[in-house]
Protein backbone atom coordinates (compact mmCIF):
# COMPACT_ATOMS: atom_id res chain seq x y z
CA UNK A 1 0.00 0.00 0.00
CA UNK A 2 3.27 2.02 0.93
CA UNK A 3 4.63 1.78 -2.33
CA UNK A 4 1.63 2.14 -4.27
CA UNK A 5 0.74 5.81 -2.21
CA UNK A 6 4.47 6.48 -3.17
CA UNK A 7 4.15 6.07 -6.65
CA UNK A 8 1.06 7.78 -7.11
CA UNK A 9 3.20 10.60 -5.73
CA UNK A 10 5.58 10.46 -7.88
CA UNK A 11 4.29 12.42 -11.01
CA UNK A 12 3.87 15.42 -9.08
CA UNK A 13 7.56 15.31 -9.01
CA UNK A 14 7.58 15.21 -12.76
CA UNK A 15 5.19 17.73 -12.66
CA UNK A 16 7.54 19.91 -10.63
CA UNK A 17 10.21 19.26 -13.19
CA UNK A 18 8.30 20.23 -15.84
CA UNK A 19 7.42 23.80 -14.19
CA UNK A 20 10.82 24.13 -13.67
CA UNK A 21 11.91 23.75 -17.07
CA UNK A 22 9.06 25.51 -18.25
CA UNK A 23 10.79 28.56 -15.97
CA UNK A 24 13.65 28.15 -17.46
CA UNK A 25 12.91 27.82 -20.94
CA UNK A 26 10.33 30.92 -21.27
CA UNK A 27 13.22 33.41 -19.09
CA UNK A 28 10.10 33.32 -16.08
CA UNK A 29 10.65 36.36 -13.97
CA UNK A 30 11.68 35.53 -10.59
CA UNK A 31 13.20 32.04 -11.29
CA UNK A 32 16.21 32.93 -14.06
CA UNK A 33 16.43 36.54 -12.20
CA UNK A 34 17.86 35.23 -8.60
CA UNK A 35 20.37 32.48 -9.02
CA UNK A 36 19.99 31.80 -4.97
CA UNK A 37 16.08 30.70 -5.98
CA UNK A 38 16.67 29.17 -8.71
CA UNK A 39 19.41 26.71 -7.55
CA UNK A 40 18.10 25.95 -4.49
CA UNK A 41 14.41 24.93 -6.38
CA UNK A 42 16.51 22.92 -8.88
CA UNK A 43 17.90 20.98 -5.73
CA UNK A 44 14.97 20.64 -4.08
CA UNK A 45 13.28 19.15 -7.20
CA UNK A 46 15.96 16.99 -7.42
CA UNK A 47 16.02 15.34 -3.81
CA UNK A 48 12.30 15.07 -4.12
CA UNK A 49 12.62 12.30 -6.80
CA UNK A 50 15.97 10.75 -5.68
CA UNK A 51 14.39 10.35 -2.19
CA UNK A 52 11.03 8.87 -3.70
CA UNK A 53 12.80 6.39 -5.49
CA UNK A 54 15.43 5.72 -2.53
CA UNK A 55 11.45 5.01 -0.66
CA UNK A 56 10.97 2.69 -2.98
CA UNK A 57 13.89 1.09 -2.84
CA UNK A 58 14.41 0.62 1.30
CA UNK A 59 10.41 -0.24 1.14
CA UNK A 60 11.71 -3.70 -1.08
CA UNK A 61 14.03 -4.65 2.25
CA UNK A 62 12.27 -3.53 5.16
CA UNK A 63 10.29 -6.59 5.40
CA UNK A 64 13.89 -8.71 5.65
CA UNK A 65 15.10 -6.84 8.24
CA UNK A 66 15.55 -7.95 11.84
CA UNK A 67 14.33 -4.64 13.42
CA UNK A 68 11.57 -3.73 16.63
CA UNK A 69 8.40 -2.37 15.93
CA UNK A 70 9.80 1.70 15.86
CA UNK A 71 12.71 0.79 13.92
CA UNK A 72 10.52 -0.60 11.44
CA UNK A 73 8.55 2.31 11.12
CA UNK A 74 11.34 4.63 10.86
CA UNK A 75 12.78 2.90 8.23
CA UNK A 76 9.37 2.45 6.33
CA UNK A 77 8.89 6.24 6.87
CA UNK A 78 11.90 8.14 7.46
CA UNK A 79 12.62 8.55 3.40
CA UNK A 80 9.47 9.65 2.75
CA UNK A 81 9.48 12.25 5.58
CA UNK A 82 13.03 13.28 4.34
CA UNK A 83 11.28 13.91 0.34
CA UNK A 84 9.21 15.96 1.89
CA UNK A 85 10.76 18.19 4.59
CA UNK A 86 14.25 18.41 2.72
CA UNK A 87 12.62 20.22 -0.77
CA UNK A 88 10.41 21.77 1.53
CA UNK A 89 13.25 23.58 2.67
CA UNK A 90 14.86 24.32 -0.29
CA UNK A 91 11.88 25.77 -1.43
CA UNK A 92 10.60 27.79 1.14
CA UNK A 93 13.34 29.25 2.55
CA UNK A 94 13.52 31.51 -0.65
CA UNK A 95 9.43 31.71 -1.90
CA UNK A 96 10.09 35.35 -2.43
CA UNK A 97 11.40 36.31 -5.99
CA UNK A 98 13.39 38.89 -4.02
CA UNK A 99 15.28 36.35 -1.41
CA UNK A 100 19.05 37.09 -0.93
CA UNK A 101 19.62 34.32 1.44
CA UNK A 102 17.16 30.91 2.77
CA UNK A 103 15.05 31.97 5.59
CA UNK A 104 14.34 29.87 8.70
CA UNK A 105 12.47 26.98 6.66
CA UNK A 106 16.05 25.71 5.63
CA UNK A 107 16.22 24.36 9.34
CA UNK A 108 13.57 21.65 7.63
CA UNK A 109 16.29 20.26 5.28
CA UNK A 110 18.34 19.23 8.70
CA UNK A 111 14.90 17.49 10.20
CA UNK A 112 14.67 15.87 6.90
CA UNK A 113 18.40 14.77 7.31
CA UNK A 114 18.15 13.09 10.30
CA UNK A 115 15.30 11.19 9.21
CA UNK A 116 16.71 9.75 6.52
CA UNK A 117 19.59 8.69 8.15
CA UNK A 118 17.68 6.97 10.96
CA UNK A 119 15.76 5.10 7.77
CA UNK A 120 19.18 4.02 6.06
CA UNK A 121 21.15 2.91 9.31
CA UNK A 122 17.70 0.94 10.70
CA UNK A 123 17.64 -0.83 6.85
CA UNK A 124 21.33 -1.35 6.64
CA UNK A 125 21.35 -2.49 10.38
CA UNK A 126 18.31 -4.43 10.55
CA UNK A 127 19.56 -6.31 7.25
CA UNK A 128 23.10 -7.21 8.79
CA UNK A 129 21.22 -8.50 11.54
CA UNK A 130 19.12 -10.75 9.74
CA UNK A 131 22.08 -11.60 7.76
CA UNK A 132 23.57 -12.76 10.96
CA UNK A 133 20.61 -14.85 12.54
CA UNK A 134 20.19 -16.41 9.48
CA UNK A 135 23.75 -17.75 9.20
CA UNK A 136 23.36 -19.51 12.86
């Protein structure tokens, strides 16, 4: 069900990137005029798919994992949390055409950080350690 919600999600990415290229390609005022804006949108559209897809991927090996109950979950969710919160902060921490530097909402991208690392250490640990029971 996971994986299905996931991939339903997933054109909106595409949608994203086609915004963004429509930005690009028609000079839209706002984007091409700050270079702050528009690289940190072109990175946050960027993790947003990378992330989805690393979901999709950790979602395939959860279920072999040795891991409790909250490790689980963190690993199920912690990717997804990170697609969101870390584009989130790339692109609100300069929604003004006029931004000069990220505002506060950058502070998401490290929230998103540290979920996704909890999700990658509980699927890398939680496979070792089914790796190991199952060799006894």
């Amino acid at each position: 069900m996971f994986a299905g919600i996931l991939l339903v999600v997933l054109p909106s990415v595409m949608y994203g990137g086609l915004t963004l290229l429509y930005a690009l390609t028609r000079n839209e005022p706002g984007y091409n005029d700050n270079p702050l804006r528009h690289d940190l949108w072109r990175a946050g559209h960027a993790h947003a798919g990378v992330y989805l897809v690393l979901s999709l991927v950790m979602l395939r090996y959860v279920d072999e994992a040795a891991l409790s109950p909250f490790w689980r979950w963190l690993a199920r969710a912690g990717a997804p949390i990170a697609a969101i919160l870390i584009p989130a902060a790339f692109f609100l921490s300069v929604a003004s055409p006029a931004a000069k530097e990220p505002n506060g909402m950058m502070n998401l991208a490290y929230i998103g950080a540290l979920f996704l690392a909890g999700a990658v250490l509980s699927v890398g640990v939680g496979l070792i350690r089914a790796a190991r029971r199952s060799e006894r």
